[in-house]
PDB file of N, CA and C in Angstrom:
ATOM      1  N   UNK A   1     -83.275-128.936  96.570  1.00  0.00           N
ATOM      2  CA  UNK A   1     -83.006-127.553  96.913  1.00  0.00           C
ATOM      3  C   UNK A   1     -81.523-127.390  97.242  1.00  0.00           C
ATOM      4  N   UNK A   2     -80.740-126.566  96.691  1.00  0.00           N
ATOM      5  CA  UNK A   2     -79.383-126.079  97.027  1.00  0.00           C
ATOM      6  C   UNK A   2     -79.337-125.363  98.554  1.00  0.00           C
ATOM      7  N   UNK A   3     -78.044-125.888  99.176  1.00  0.00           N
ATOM      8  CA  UNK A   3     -77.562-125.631 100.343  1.00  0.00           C
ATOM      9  C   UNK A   3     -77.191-124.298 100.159  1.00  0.00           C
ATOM     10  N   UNK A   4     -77.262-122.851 100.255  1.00  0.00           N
ATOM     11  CA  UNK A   4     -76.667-121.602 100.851  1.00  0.00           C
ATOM     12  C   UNK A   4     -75.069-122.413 100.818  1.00  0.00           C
ATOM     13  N   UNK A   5     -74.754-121.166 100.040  1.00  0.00           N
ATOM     14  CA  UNK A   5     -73.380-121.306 100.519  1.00  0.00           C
ATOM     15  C   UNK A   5     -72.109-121.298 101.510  1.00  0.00           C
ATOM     16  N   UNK A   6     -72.664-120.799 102.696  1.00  0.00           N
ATOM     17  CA  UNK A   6     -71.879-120.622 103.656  1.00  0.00           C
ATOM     18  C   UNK A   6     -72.325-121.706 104.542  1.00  0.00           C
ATOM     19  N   UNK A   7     -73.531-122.501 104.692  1.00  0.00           N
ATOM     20  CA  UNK A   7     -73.601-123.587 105.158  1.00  0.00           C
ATOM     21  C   UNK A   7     -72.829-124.948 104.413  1.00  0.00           C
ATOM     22  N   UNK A   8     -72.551-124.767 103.509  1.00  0.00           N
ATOM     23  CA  UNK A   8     -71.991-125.626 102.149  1.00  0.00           C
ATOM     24  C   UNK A   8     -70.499-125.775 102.976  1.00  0.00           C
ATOM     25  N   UNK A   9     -70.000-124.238 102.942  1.00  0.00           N
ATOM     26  CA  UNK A   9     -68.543-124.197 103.145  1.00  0.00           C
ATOM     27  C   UNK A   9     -68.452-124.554 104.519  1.00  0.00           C
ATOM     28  N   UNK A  10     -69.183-124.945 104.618  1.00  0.00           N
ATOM     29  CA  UNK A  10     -69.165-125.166 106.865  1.00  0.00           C
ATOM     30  C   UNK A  10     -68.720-126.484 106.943  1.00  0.00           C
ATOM     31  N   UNK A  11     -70.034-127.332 106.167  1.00  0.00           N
ATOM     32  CA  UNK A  11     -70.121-128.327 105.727  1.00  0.00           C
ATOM     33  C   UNK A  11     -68.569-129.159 105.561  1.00  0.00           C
ATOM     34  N   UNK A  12     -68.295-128.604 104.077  1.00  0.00           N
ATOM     35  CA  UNK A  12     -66.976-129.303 103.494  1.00  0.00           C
ATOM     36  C   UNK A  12     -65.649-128.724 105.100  1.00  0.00           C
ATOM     37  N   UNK A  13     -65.790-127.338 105.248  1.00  0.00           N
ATOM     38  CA  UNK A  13     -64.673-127.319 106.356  1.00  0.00           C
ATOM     39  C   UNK A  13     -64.779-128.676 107.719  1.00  0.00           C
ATOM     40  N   UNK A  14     -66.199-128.839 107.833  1.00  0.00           N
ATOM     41  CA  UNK A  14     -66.406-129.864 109.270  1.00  0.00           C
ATOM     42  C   UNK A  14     -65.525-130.888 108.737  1.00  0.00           C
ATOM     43  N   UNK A  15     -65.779-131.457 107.794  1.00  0.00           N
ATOM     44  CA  UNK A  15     -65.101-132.863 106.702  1.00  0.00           C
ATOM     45  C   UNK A  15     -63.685-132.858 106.875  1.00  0.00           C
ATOM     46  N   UNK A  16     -63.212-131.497 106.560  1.00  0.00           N
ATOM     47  CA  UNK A  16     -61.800-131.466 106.463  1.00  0.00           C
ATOM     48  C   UNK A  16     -61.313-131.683 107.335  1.00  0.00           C
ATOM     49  N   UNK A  17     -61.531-131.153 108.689  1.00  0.00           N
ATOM     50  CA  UNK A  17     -61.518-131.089 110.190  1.00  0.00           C
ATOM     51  C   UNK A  17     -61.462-132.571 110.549  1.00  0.00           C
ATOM     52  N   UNK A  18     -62.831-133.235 110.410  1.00  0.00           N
ATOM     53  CA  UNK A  18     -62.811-134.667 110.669  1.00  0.00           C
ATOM     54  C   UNK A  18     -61.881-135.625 109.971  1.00  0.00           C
ATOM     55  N   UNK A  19     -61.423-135.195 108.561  1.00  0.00           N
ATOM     56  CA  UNK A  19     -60.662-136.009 108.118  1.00  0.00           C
ATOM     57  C   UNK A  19     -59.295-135.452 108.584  1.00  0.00           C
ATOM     58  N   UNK A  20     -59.001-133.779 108.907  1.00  0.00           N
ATOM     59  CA  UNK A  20     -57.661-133.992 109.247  1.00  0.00           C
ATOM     60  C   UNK A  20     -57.585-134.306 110.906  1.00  0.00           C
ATOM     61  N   UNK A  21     -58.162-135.102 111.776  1.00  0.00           N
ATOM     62  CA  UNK A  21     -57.848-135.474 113.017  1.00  0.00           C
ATOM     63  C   UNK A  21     -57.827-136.906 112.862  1.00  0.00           C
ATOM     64  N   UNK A  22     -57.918-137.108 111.814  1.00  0.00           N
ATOM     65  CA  UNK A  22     -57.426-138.974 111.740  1.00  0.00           C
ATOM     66  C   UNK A  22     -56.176-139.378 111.033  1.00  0.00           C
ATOM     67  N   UNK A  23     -56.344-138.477 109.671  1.00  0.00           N
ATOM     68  CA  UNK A  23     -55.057-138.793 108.938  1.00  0.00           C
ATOM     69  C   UNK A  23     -53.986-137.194 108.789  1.00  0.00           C
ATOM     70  N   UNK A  24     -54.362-136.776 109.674  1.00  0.00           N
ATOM     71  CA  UNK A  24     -53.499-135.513 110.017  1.00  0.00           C
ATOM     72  C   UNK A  24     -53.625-134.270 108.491  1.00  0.00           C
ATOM     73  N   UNK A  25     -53.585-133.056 109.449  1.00  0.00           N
ATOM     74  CA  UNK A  25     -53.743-132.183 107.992  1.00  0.00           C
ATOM     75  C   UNK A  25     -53.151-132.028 107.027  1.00  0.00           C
ATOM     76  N   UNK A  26     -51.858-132.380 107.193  1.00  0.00           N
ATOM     77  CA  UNK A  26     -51.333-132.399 106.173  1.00  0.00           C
ATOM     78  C   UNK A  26     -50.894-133.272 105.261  1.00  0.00           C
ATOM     79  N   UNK A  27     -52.175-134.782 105.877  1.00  0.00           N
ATOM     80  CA  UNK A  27     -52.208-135.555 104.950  1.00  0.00           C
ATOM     81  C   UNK A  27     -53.746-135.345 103.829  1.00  0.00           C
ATOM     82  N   UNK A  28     -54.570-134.413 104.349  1.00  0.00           N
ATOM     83  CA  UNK A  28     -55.843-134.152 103.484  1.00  0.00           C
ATOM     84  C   UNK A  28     -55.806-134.039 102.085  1.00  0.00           C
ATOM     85  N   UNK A  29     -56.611-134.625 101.779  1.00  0.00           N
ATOM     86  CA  UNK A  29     -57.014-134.556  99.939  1.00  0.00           C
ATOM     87  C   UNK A  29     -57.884-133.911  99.751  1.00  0.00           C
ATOM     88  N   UNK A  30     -57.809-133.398  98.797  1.00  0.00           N
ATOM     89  CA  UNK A  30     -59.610-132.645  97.995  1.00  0.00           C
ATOM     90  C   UNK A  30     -60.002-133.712  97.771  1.00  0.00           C
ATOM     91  N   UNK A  31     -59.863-134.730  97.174  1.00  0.00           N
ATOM     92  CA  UNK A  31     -60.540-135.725  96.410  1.00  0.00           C
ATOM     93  C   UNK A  31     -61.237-136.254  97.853  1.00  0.00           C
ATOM     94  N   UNK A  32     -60.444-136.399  99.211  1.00  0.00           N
ATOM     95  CA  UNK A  32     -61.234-137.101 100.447  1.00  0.00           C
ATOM     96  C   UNK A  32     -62.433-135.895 101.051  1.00  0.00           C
ATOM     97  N   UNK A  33     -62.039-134.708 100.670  1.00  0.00           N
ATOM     98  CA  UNK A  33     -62.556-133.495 101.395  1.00  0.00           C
ATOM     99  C   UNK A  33     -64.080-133.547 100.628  1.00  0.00           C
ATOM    100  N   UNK A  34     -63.751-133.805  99.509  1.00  0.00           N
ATOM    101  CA  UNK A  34     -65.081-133.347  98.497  1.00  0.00           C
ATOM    102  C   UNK A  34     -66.451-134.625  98.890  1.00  0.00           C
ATOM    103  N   UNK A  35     -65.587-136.117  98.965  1.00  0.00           N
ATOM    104  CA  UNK A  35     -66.378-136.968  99.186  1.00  0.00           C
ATOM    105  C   UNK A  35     -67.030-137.352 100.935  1.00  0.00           C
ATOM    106  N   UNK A  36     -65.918-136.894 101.783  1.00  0.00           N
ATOM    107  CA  UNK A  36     -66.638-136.508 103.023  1.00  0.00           C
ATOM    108  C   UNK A  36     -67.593-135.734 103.157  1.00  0.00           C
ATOM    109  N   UNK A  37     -67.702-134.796 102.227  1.00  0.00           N
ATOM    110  CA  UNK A  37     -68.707-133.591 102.709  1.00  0.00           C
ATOM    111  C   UNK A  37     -69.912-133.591 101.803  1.00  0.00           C
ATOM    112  N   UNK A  38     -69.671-134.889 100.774  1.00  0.00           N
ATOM    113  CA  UNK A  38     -70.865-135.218  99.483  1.00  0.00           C
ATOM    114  C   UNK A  38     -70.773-133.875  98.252  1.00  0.00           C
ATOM    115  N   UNK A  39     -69.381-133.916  97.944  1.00  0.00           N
ATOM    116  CA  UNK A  39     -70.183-132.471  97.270  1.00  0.00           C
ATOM    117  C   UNK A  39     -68.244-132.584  96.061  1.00  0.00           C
ATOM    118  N   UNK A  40     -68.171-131.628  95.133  1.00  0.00           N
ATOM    119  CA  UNK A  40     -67.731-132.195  94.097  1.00  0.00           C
ATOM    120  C   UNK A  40     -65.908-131.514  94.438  1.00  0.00           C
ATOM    121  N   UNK A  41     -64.842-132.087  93.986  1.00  0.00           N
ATOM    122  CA  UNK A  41     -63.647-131.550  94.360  1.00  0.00           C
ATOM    123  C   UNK A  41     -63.499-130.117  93.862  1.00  0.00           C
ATOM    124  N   UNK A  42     -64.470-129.503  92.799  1.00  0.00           N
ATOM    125  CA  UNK A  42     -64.225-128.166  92.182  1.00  0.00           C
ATOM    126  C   UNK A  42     -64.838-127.614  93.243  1.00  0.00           C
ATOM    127  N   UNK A  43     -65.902-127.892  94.115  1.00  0.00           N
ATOM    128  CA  UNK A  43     -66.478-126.895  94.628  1.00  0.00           C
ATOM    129  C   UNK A  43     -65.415-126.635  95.871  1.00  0.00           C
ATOM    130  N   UNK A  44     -64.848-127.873  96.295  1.00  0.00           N
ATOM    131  CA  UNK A  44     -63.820-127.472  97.312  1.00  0.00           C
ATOM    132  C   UNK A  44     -62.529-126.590  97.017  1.00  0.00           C
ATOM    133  N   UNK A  45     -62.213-126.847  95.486  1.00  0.00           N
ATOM    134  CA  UNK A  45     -61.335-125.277  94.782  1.00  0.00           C
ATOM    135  C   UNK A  45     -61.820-124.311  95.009  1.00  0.00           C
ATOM    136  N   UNK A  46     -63.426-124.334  94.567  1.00  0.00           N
ATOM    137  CA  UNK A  46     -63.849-122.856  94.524  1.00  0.00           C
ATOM    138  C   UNK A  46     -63.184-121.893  95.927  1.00  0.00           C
ATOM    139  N   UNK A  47     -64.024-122.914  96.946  1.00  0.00           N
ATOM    140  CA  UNK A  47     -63.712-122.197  98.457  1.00  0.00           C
ATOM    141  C   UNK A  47     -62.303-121.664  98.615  1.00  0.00           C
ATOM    142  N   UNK A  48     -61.357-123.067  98.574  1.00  0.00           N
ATOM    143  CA  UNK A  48     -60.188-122.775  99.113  1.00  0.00           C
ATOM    144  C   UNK A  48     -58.805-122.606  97.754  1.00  0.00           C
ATOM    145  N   UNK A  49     -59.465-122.903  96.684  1.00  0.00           N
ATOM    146  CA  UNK A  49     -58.163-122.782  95.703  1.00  0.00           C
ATOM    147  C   UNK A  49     -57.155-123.686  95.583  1.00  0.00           C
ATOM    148  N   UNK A  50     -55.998-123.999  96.229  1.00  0.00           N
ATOM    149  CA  UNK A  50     -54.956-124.631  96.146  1.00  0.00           C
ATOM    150  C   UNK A  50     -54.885-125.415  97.322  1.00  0.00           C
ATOM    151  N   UNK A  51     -54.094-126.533  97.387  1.00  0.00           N
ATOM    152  CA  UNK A  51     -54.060-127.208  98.749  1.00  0.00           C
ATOM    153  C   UNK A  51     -53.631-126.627 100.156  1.00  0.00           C
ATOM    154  N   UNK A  52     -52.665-125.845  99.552  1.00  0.00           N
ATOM    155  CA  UNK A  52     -52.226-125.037 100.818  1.00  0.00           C
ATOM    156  C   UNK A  52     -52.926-124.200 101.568  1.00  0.00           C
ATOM    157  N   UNK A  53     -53.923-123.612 100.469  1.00  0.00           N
ATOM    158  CA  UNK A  53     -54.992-122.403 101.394  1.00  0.00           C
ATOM    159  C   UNK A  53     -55.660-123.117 101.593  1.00  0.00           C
ATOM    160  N   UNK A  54     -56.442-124.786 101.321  1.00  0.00           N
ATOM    161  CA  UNK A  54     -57.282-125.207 102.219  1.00  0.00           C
ATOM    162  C   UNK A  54     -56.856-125.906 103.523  1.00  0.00           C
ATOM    163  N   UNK A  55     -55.629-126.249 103.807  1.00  0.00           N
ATOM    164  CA  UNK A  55     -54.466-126.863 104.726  1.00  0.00           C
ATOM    165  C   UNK A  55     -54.156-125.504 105.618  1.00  0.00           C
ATOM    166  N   UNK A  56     -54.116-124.187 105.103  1.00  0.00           N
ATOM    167  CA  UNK A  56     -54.322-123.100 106.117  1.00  0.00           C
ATOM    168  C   UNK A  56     -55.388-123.226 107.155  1.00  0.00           C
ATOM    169  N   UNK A  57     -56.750-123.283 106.048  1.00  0.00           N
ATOM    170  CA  UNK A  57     -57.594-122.776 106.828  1.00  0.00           C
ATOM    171  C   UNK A  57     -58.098-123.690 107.643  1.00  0.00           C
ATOM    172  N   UNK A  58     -57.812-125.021 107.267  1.00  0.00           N
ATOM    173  CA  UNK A  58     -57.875-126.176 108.512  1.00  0.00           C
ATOM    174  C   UNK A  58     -57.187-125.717 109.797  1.00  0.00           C
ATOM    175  N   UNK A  59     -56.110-125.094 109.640  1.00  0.00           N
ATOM    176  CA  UNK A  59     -55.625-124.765 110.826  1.00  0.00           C
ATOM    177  C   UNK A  59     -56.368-123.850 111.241  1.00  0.00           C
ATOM    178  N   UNK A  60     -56.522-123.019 111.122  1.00  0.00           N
ATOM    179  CA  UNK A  60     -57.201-121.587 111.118  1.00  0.00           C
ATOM    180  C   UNK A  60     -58.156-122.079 111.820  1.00  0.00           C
ATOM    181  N   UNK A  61     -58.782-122.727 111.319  1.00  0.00           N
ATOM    182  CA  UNK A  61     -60.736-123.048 111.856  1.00  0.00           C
ATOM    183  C   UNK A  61     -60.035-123.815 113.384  1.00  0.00           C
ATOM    184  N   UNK A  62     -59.047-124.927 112.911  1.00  0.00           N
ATOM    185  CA  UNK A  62     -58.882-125.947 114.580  1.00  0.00           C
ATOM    186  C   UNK A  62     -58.609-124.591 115.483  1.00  0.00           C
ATOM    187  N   UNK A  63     -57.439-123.775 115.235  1.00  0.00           N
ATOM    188  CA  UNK A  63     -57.494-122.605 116.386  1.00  0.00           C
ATOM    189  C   UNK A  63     -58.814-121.706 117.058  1.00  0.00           C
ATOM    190  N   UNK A  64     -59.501-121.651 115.948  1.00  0.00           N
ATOM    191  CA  UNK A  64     -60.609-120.706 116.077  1.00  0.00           C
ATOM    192  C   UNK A  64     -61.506-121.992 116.970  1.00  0.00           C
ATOM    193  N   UNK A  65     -61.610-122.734 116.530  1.00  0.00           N
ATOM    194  CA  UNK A  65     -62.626-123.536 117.574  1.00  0.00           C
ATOM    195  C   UNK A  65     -62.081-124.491 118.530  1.00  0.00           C
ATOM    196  N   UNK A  66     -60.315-124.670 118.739  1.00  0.00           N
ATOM    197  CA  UNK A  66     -59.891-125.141 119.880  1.00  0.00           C
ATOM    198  C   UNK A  66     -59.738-126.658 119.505  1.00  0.00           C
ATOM    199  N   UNK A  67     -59.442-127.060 118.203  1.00  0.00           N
ATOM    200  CA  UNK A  67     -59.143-128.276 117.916  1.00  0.00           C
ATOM    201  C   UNK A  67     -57.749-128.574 118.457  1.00  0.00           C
ATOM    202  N   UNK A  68     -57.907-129.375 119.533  1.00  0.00           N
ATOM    203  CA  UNK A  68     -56.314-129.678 120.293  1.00  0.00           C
ATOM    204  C   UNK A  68     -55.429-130.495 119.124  1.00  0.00           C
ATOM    205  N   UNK A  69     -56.231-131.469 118.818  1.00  0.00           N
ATOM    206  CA  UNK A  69     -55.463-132.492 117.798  1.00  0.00           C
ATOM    207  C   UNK A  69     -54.527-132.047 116.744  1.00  0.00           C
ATOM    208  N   UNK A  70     -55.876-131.225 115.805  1.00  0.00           N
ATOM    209  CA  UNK A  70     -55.100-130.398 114.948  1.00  0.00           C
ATOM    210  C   UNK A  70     -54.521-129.133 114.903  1.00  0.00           C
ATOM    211  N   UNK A  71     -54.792-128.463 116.123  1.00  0.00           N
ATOM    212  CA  UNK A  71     -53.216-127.520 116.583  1.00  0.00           C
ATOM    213  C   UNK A  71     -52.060-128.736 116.648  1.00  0.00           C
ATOM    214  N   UNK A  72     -52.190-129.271 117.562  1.00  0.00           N
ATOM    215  CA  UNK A  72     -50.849-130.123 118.109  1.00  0.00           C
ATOM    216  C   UNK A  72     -49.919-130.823 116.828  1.00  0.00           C
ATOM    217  N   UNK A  73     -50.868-131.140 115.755  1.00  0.00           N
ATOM    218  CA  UNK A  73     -50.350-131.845 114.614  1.00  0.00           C
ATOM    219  C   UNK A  73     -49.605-130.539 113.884  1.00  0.00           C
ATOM    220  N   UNK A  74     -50.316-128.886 113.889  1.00  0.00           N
ATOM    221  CA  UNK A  74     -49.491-128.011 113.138  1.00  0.00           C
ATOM    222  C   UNK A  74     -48.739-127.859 114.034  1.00  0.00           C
ATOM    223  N   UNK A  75     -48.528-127.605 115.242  1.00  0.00           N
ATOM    224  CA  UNK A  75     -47.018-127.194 116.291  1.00  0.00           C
ATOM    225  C   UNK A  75     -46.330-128.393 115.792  1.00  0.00           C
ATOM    226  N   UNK A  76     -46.650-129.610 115.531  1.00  0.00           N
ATOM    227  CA  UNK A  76     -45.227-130.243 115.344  1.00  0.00           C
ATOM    228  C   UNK A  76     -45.032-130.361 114.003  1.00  0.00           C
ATOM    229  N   UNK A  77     -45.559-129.625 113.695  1.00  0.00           N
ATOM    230  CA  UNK A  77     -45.044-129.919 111.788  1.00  0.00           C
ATOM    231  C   UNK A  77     -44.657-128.261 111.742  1.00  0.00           C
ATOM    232  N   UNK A  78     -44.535-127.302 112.639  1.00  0.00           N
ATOM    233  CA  UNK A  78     -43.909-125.989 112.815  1.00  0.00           C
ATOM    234  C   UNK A  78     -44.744-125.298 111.341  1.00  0.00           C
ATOM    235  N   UNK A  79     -46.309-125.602 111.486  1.00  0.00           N
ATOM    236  CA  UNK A  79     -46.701-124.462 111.198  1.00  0.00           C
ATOM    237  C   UNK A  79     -47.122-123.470 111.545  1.00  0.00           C
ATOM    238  N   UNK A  80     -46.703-122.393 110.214  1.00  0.00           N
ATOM    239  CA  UNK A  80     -47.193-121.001 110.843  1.00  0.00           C
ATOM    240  C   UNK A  80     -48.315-120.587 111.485  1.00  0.00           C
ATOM    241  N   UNK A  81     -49.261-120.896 111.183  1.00  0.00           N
ATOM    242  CA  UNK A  81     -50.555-120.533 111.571  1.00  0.00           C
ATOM    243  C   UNK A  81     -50.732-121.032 112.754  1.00  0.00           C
ATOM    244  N   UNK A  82     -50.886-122.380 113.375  1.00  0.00           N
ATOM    245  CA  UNK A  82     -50.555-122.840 114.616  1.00  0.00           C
ATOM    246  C   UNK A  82     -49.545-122.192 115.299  1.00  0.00           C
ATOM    247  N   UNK A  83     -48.466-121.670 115.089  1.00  0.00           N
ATOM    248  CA  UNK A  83     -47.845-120.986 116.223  1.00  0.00           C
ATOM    249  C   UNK A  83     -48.429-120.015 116.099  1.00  0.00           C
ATOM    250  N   UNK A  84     -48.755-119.116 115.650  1.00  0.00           N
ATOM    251  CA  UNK A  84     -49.743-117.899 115.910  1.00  0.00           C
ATOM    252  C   UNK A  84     -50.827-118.097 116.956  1.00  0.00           C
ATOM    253  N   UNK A  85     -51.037-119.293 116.936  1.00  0.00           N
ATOM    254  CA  UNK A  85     -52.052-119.338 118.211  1.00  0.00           C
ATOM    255  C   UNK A  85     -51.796-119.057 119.890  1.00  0.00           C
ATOM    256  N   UNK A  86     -52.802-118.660 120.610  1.00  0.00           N
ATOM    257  CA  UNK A  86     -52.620-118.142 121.665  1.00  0.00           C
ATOM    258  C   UNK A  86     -51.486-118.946 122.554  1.00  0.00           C
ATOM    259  N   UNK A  87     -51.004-118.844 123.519  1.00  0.00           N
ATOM    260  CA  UNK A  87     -49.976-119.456 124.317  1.00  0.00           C
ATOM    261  C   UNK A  87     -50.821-120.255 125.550  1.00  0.00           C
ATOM    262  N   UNK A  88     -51.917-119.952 125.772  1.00  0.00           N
ATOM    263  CA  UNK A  88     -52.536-120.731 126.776  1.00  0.00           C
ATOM    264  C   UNK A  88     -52.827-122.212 125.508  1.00  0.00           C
ATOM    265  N   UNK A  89     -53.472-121.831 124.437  1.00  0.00           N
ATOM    266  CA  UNK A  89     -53.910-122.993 123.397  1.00  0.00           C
ATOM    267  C   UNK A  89     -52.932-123.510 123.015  1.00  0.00           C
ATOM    268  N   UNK A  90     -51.917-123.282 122.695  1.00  0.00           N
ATOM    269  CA  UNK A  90     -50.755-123.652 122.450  1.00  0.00           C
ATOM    270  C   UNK A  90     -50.442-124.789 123.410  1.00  0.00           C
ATOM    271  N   UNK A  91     -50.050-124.781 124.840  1.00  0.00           N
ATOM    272  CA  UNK A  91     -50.328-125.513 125.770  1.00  0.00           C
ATOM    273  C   UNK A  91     -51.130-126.992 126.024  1.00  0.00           C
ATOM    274  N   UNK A  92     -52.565-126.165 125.712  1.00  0.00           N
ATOM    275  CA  UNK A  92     -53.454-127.016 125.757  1.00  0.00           C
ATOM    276  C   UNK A  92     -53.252-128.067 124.627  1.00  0.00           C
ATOM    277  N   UNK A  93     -52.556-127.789 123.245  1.00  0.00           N
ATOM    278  CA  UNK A  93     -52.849-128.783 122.359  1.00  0.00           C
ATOM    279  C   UNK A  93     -51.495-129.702 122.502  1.00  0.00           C
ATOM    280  N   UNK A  94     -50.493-129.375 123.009  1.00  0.00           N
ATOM    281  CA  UNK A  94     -49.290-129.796 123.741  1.00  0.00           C
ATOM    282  C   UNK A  94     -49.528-131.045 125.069  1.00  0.00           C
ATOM    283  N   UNK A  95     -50.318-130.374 125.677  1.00  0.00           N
ATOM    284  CA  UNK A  95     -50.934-131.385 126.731  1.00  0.00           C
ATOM    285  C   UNK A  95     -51.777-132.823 125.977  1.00  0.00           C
ATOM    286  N   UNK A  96     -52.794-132.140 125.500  1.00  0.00           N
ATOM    287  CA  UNK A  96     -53.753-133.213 124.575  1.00  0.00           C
ATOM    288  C   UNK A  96     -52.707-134.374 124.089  1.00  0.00           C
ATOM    289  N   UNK A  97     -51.612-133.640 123.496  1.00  0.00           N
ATOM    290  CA  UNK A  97     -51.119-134.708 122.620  1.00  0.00           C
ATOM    291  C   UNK A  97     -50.229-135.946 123.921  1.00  0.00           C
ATOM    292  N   UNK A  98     -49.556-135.054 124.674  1.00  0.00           N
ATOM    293  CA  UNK A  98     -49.427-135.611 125.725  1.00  0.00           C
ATOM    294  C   UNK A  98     -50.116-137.062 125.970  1.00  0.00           C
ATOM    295  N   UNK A  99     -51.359-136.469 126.261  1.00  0.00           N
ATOM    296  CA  UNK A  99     -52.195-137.341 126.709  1.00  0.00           C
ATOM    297  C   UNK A  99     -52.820-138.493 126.105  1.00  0.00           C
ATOM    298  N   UNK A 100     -53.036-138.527 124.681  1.00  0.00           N
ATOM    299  CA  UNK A 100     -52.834-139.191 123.994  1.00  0.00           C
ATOM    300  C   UNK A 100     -52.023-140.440 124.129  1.00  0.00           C
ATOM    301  N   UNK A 101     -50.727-139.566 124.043  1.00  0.00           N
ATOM    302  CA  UNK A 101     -49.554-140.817 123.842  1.00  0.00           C
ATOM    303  C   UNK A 101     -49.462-141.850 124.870  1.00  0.00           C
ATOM    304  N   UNK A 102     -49.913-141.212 126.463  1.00  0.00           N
ATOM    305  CA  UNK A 102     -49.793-141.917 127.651  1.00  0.00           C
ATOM    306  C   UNK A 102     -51.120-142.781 127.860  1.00  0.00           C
ATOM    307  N   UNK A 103     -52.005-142.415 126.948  1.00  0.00           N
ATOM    308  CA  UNK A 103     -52.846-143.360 127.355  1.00  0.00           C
ATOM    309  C   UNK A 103     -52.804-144.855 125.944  1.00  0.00           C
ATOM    310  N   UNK A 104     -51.894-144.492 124.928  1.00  0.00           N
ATOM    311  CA  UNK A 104     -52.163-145.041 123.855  1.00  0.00           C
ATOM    312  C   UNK A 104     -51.745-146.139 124.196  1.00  0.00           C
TER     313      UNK A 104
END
């Protein structure tokens, strides 16, 4: 039985998410995105198109759900979308990384 599509795209976004808090977002592949999430690199075009709009919306989603890691990785790579984020979150993913480093 086929997955609904918006559970599909949840799906491949969780993947992206998980793969960009290890090897950072703007190291993500379709080719890693498609096989994290079991599902084929066209369908991850379909969603997002080009690398960049799926490297947006990674950000997009970490803001929307408070991914410290991957805010902190777009504030220091001075992306746009990450600075758009709130100034308290902003903070918070500033701290995280912080914290990180001092405990690493």
């Amino acid at each position: 039985m086929r997955m609904k599509a918006e559970l599909r795209k949840d799906q491949i976004m969780n993947a992206a998410i998980q793969l960009a808090e290890c090897v950072g977002y703007d190291n993500v592949k379709r080719a890693d995105v498609a096989n994290a999430a079991g599902t084929s690199n066209a369908l991850v075009s379909r969603y997002w198109g080009t690398m960049t709009q799926l490297r947006t919306a990674i950000i997009r989603h970490a803001v929307a759900t408070e991914n410290l890691t991957v805010i902190a990785q777009g504030l220091a790579r001075n992306n746009h979308q990450a600075k758009k984020a709130p100034d308290k979150l902003k903070r918070k993913a500033a701290r995280h990384l912080i914290d990180i480093a001092i405990s690493a």
